[in-house]
Protein backbone atom coordinates (compact mmCIF):
# COMPACT_ATOMS: atom_id res chain seq x y z
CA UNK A 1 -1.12 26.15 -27.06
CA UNK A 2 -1.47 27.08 -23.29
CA UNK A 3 -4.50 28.96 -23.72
CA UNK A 4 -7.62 30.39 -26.17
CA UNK A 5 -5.96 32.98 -28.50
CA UNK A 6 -8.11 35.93 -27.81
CA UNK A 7 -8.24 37.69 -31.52
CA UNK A 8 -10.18 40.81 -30.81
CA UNK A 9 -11.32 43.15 -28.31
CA UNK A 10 -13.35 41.04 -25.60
CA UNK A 11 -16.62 42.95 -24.75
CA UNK A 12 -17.11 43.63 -20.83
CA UNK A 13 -20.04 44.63 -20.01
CA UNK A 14 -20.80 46.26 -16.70
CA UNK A 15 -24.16 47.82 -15.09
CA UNK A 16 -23.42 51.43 -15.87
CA UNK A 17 -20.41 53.70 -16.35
CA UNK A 18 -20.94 54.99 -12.63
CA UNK A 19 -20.27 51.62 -11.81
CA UNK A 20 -17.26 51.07 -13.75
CA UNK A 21 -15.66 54.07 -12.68
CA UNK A 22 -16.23 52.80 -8.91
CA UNK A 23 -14.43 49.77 -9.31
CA UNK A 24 -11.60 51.27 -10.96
CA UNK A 25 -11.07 53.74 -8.46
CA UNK A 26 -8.32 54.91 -7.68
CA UNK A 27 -7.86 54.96 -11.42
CA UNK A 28 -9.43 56.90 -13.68
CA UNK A 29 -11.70 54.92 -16.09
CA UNK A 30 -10.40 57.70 -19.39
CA UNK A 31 -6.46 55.97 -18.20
CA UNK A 32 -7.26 52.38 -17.90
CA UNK A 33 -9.51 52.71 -21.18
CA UNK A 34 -6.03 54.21 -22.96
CA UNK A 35 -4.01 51.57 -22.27
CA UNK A 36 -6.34 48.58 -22.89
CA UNK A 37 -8.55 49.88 -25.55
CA UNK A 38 -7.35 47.14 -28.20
CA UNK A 39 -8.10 44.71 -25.90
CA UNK A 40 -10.97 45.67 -24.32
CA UNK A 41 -14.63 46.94 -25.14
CA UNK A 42 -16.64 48.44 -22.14
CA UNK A 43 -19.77 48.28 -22.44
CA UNK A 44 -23.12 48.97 -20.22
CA UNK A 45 -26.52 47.04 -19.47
CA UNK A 46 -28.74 48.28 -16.70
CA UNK A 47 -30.53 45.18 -16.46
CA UNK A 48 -27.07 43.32 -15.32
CA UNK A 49 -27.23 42.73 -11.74
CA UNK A 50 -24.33 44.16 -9.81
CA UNK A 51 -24.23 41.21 -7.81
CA UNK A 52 -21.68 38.45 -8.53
CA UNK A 53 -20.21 35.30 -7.16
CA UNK A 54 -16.39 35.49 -7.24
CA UNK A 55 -14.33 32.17 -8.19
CA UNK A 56 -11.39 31.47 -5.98
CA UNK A 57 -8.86 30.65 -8.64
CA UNK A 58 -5.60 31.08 -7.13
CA UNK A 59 -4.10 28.59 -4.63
CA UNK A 60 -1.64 28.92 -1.22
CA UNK A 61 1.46 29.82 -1.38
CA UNK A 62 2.00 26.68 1.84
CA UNK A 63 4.51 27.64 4.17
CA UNK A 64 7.71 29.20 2.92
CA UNK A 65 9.95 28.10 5.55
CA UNK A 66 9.58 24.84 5.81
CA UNK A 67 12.46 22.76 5.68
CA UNK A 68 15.48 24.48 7.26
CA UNK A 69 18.81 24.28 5.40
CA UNK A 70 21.21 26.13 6.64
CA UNK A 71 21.73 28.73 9.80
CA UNK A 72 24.41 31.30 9.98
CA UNK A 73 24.76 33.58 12.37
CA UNK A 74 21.53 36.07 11.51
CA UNK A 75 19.90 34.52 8.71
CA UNK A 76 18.65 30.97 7.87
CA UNK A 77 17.90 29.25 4.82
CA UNK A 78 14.61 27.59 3.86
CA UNK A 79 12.81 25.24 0.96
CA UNK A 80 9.39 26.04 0.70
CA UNK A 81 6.75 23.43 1.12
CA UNK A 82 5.29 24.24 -2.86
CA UNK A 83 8.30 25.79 -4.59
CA UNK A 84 7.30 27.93 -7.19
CA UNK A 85 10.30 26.12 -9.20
CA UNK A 86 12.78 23.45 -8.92
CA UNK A 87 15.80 25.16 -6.09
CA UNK A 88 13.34 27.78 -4.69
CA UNK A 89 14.74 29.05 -1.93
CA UNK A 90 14.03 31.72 1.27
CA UNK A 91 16.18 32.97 3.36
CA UNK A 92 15.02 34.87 6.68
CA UNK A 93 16.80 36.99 9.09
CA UNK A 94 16.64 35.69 12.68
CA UNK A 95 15.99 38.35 14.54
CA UNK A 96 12.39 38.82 15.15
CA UNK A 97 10.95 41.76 14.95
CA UNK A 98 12.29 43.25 11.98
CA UNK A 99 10.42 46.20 10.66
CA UNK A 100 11.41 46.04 7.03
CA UNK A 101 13.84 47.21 4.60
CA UNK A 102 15.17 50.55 6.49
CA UNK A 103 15.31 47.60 10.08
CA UNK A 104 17.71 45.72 8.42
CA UNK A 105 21.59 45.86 9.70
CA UNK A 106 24.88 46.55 8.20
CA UNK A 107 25.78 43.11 9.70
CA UNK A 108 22.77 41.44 8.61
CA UNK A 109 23.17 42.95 4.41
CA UNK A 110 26.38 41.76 4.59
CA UNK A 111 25.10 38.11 5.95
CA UNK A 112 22.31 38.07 3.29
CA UNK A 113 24.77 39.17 0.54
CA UNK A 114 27.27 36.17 1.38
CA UNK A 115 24.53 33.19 1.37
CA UNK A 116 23.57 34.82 -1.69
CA UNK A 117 26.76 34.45 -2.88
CA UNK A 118 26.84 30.72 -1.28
CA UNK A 119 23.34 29.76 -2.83
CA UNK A 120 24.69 31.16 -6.28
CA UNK A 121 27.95 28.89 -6.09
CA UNK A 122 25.73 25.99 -5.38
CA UNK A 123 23.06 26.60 -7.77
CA UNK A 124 25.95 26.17 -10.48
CA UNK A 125 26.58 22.66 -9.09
CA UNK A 126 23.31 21.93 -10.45
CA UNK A 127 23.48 23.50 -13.87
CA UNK A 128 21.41 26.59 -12.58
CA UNK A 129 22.65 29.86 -13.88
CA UNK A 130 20.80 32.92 -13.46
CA UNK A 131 18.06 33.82 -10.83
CA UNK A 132 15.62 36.55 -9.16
CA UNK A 133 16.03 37.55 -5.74
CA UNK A 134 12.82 38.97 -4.06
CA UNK A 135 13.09 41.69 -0.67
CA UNK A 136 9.67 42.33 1.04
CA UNK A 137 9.63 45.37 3.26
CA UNK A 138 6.56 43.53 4.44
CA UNK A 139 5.90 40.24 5.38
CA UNK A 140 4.27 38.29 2.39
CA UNK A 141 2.18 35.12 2.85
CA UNK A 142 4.15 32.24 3.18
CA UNK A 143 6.98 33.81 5.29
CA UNK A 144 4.94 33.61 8.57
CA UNK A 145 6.04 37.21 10.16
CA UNK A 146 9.51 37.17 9.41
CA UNK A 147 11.88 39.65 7.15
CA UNK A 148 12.43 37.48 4.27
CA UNK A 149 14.44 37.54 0.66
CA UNK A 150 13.44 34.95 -1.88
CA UNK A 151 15.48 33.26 -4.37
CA UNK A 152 13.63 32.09 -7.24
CA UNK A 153 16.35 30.60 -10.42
CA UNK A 154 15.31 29.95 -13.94
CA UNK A 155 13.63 26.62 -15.21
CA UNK A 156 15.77 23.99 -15.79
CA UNK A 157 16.85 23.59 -19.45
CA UNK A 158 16.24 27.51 -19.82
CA UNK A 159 20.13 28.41 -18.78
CA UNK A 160 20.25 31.12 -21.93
CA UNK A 161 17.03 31.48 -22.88
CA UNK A 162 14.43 33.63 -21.15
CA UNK A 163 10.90 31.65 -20.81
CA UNK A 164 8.49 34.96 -20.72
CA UNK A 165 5.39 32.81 -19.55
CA UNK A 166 7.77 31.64 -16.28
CA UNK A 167 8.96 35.64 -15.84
CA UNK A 168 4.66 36.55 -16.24
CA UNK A 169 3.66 33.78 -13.49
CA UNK A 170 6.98 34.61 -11.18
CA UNK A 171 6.19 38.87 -11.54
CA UNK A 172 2.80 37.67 -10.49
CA UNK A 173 4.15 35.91 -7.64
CA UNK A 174 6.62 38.42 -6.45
CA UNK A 175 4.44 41.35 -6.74
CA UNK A 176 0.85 40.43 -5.90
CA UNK A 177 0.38 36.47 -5.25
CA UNK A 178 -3.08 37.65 -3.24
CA UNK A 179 -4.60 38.52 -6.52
CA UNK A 180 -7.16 36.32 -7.30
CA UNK A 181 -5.63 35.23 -10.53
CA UNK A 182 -5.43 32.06 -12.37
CA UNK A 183 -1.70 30.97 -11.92
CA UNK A 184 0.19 29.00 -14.31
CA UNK A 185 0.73 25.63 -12.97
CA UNK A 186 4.35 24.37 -12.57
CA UNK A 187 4.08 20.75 -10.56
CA UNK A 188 6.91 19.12 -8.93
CA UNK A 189 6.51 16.16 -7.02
CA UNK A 190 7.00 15.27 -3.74
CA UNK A 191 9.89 12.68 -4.24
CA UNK A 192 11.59 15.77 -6.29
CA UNK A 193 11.14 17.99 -3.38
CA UNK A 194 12.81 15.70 -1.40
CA UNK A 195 15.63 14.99 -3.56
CA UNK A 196 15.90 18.85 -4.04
CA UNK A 197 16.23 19.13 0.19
CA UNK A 198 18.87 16.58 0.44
CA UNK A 199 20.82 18.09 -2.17
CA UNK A 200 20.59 21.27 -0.99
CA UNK A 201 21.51 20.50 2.72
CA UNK A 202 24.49 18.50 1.85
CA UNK A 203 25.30 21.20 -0.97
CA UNK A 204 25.37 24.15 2.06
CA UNK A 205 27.66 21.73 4.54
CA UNK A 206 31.07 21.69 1.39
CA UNK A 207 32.55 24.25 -0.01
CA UNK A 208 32.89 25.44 -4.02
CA UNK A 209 34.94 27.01 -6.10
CA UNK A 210 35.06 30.69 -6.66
CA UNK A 211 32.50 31.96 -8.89
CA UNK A 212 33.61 33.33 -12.03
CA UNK A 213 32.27 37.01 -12.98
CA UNK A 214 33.02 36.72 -16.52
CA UNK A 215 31.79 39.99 -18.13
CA UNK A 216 29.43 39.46 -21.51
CA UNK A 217 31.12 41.12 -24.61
CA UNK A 218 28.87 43.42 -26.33
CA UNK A 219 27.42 42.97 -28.78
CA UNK A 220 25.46 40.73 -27.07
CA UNK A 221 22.69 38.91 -27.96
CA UNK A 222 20.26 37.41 -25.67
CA UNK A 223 16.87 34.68 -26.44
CA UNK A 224 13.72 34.78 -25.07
CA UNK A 225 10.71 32.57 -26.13
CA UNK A 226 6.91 31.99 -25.66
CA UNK A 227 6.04 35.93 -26.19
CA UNK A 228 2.64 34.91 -27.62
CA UNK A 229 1.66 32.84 -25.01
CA UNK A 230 2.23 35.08 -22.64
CA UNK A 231 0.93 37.80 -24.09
CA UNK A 232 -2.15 35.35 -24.02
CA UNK A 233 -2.11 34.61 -20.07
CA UNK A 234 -1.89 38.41 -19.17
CA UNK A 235 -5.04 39.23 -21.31
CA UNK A 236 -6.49 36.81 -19.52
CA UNK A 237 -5.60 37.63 -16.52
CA UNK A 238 -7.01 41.39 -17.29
CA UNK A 239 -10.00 39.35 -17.98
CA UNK A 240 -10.27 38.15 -14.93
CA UNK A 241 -10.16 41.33 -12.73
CA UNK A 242 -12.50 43.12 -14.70
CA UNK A 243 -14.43 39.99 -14.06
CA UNK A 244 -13.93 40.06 -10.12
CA UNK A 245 -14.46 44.05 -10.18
CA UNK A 246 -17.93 43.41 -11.70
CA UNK A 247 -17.77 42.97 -15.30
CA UNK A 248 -19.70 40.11 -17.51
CA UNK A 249 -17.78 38.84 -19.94
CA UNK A 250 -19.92 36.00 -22.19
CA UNK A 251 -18.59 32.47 -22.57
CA UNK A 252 -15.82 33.27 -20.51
CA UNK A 253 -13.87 29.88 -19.71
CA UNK A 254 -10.99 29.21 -16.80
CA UNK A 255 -7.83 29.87 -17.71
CA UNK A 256 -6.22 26.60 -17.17
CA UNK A 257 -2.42 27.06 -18.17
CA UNK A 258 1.06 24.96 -17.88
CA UNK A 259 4.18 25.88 -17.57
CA UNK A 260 6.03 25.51 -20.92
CA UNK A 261 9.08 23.11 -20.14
CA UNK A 262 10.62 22.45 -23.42
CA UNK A 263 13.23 25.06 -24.64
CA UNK A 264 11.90 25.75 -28.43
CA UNK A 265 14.00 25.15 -31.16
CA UNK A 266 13.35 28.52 -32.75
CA UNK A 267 13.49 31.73 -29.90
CA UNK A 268 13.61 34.98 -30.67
CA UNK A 269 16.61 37.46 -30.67
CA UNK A 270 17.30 40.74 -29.06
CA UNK A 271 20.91 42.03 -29.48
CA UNK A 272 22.63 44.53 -27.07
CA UNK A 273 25.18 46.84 -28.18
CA UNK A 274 26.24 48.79 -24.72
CA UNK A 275 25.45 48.66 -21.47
CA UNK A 276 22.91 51.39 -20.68
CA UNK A 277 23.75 51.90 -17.31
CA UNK A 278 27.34 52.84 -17.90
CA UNK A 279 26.21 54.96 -20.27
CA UNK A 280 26.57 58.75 -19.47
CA UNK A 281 23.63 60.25 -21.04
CA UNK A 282 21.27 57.67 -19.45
CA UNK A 283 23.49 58.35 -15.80
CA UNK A 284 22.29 61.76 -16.71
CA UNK A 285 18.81 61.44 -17.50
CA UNK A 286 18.06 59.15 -15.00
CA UNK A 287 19.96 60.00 -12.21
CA UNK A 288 18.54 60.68 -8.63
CA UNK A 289 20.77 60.34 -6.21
CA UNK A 290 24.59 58.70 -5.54
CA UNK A 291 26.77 57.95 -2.81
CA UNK A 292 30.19 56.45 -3.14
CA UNK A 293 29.95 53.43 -4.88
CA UNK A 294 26.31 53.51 -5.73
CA UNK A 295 23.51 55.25 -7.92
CA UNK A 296 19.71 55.68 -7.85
CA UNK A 297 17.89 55.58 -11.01
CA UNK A 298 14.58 56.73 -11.88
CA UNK A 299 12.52 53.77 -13.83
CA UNK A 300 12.47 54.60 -17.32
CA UNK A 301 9.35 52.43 -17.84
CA UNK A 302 5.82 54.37 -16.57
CA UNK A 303 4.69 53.16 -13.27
CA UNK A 304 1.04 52.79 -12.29
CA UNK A 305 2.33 56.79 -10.84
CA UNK A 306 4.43 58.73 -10.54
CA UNK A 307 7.85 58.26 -8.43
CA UNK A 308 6.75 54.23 -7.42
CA UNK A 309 9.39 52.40 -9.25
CA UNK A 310 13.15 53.21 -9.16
CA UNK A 311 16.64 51.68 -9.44
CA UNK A 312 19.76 51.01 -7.49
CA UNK A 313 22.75 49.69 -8.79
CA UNK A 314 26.38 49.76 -8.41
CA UNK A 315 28.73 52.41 -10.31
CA UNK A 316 31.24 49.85 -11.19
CA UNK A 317 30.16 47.43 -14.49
CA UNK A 318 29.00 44.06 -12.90
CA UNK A 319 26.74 41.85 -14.15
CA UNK A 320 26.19 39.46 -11.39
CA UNK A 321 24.89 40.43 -7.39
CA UNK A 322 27.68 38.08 -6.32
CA UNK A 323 30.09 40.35 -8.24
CA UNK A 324 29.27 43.34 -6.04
CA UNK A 325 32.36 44.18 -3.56
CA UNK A 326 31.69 44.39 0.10
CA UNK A 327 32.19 48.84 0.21
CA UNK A 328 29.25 48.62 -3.13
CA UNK A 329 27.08 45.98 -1.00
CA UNK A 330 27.17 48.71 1.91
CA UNK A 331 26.28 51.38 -0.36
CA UNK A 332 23.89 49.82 -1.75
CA UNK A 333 21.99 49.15 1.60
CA UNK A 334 22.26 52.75 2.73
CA UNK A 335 20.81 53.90 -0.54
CA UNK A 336 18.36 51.21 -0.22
CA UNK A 337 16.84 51.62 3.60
CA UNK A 338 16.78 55.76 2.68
CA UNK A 339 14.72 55.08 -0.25
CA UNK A 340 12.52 52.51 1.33
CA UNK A 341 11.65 55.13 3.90
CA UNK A 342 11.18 57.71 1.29
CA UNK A 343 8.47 55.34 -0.64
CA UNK A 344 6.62 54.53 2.25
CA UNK A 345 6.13 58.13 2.73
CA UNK A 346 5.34 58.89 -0.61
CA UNK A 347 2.76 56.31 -1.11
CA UNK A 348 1.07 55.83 2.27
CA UNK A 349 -0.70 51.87 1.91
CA UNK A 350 1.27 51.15 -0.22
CA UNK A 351 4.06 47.63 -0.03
CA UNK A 352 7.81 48.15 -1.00
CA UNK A 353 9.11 45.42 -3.15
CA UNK A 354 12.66 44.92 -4.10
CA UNK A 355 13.54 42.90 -7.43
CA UNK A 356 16.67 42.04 -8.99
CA UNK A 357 16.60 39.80 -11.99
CA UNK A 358 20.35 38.75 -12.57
CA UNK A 359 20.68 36.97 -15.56
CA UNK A 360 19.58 36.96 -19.07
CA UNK A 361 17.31 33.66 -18.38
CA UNK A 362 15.37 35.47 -15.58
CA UNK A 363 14.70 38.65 -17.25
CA UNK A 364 17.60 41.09 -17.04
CA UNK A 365 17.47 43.01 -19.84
CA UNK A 366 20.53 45.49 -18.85
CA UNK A 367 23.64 43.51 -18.07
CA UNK A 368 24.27 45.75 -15.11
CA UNK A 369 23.69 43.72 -11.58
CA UNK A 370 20.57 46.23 -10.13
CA UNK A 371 17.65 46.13 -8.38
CA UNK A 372 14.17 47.69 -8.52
CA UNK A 373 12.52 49.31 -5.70
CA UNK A 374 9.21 49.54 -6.47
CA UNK A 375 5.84 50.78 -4.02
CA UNK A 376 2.96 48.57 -5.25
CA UNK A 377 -0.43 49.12 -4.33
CA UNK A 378 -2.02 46.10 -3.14
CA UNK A 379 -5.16 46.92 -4.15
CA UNK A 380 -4.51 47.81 -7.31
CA UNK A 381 -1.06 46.21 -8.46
CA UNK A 382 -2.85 43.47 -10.32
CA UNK A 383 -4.42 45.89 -12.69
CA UNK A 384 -1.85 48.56 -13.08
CA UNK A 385 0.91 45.64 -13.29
CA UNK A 386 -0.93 43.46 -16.38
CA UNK A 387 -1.73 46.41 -18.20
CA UNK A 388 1.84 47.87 -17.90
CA UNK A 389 2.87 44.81 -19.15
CA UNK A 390 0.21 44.45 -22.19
CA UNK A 391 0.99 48.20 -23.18
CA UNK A 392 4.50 49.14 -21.67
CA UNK A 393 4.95 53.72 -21.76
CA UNK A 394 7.96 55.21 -20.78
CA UNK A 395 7.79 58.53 -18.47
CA UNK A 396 7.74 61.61 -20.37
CA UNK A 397 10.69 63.72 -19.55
CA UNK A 398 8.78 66.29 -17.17
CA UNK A 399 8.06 63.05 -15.05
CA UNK A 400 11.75 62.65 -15.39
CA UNK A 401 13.05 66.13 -14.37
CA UNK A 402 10.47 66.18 -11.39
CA UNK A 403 10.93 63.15 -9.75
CA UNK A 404 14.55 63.14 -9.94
CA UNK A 405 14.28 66.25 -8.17
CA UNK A 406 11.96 65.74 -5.27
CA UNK A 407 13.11 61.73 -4.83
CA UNK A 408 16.86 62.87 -4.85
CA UNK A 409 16.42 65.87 -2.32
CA UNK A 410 14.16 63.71 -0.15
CA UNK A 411 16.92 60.84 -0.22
CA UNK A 412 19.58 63.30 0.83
CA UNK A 413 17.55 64.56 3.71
CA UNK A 414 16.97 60.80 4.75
CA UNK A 415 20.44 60.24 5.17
CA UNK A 416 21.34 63.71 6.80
CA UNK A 417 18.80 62.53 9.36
CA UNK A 418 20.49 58.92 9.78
CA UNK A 419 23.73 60.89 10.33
CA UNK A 420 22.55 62.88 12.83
CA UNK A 421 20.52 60.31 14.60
CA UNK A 422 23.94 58.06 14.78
CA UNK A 423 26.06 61.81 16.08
CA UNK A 424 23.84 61.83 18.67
């Protein structure tokens, strides 16, 4: 057992309801009360002092480029001094300067596609399979100033089988590793690391074989494991901000949680029949915008609001980024840098992340290579993100119809502008 199994609602009492509702804000206290209610029990003492002492319970992220592995010709290749996993990887663009997403070249999206490709081929070598790749439109801790893309695989042992307490810990990671939030220790030693390095920069001096895209027949059924436990860690971790925003919660311990390693010998099953995104009611439904060879999705899954989390992905079936042709990889990156640009405008103080989970071991759930493009508040992503996850809502169809319709006319006016701007 990782953690405490947490059975019923946990009280959480704070000093009044005045008080709660101020250190919810911007949320409303009548929607975070909806989607936690059967975990949580408000309560209110006026003799609780609002004064608290915070524990620091997360820990650095070190520095992310650390040990250099590889330089092409506008990107380089790092190991991070505490990978988050064995084969963590970072790759930043060399120019300085770069001011985010939308800043990033043709020539440059091309580069990062390729030593994805190249990482991919090598990660094979060493019996990894599947992995998440990570785009920051801002700089992140760890990556020292620079544009960076992070390539985080899947445990090892875990080639078909998701591990849901690794994808909780890496989401939290990815999305907002400033939260102070217990993390779910994964250790690897320094001899490992080492190991790791000199594999890797002898790995990036050969050559490999050709990948193979081979397509998954449907039906297809995929395993996941450790559900409970992770369910566990993120109520928990709710625990914990309503602890930092001012709630007293009695006999509440540290979370103190490892890393499951072992693959279980009985996983659950989930079986696929289609793939949704070459399906033409969803294309319908969902559509926002396309250009040639790509399409823009509207997240089917509620956001913390509305038009913050979207999809781009390629029109042709392919499962894998490294399937991706070089015209879809350019499409991609114009639909991309418009829609960036569009987010930040949407949600002023707000950080654009870009996620793509690419195999079945690190999450991908639709075997269609795409990527999410999601604004995340940073001061409230830790909340809205663990109770989306805890109590997951899909948008209601008027959500739908809306936001396909401002999103898709604001992307089209984007790239009307970028057109100009280059006619000029």
């Amino acid at each position: 057992m990782l953690v405490a199994r947490l059975l019923a609602a946990t009280a959480v009492i704070f000093h009044s309801e005045d008080t709660l509702r101020k250190s919810l804000e911007p949320l409303a206290l009548e929607e975070v009360t909806s989607r936690i209610k059967s975990l949580v029990q408000f309560g209110y003492d006026s003799n609780f002092s609002e004064k608290r002492v915070v524990p620091l319970r997360g820990t650095s992220v070190g520095n992310l480029l650390k040990t250099k592995l590889y330089e092409g010709k506008t990107v380089t290749v790092f190991y991070p001094e505490h990978p988050r996993v064995p084969y963590h990887l970072t790759i930043a663009l060399n120019r300085a300067g770069v001011k985010g997403a939308p800043d990033v070249t043709e020539e440059e999206n091309q580069e990062l596609f390729a030593t994805i490709k190249k990482i991919a081929e090598i990660y094979r070598t060493v019996s990894l399979q599947g992995f998440a790749i990570a785009q920051y439109d801002t700089s992140q801790e760890g990556h020292l100033g620079h544009y960076v893309v992070e390539i985080i695989p899947h445990l090892p042992g875990f080639e078909d089988i998701k591990n849901i307490v690794y994808m909780v810990e890496r989401n939290r990671y990815v999305l907002f590793r400033t939260a102070n939030l217990s993390p779910v220790q994964y250790r690897i030693s320094d001899e490992d690391i080492l190991k790791q390095v000199q594999t890797l920069q002898e790995a990036f001096l050969r050559e490999h074989g050709p990948l193979e895209n081979k397509a998954i027949a449907f039906p297809y059924t995929r395993k996941e494991c450790f559900q409970p436990e992770a369910e566990e860690i993120l109520q928990r971790h709710l625990l914990e901000i309503l602890q930092d925003k001012g709630g007293k919660i009695e006999e509440a311990t540290p979370l103190e949680a490892l890393m499951p390693e072992g693959v279980p010998e009985v996983a659950n099953s989930v079986t696929s029949h289609k793939c949704f995104f070459c399906d033409q009611n969803v294309i319908q439904r969902q559509l926002v915008y396309e250009n040639d060879k790509a399409l823009v999705f509207y997240n089917m899954r509620k956001g913390a609001r509305p038009g913050d989390s979207f999809l781009i992905l390629p029109k042709r079936h392919t499962e894998k980024t490294y399937g991706l042709e070089l015209e879809e990889v350019r499409d991609i990156g114009i639909l991309r840098r418009a829609l960036v640009e569009v987010l930040r405008e949407a949600h002023p103080g707000s950080e654009v992340k870009i996620y793509a989970q690419d195999d079945p071991s690190v999450g991908q759930t639709v075997f269609h290579t795409h990527e999410q493009v999601v604004a995340v508040d940073p001061k409230t992503i830790a909340l809205t993100w663990t109770m989306m996850s805890l109590s997951p809502e899909n948008v209601s169809q008027d959500e739908m119809l809306k936001v396909r319709e401002e999103y898709g006319s604001a992307i089209r006016l984007k790239l009307e502008q970028a057109l100009k701007e280059i006619a000029s």
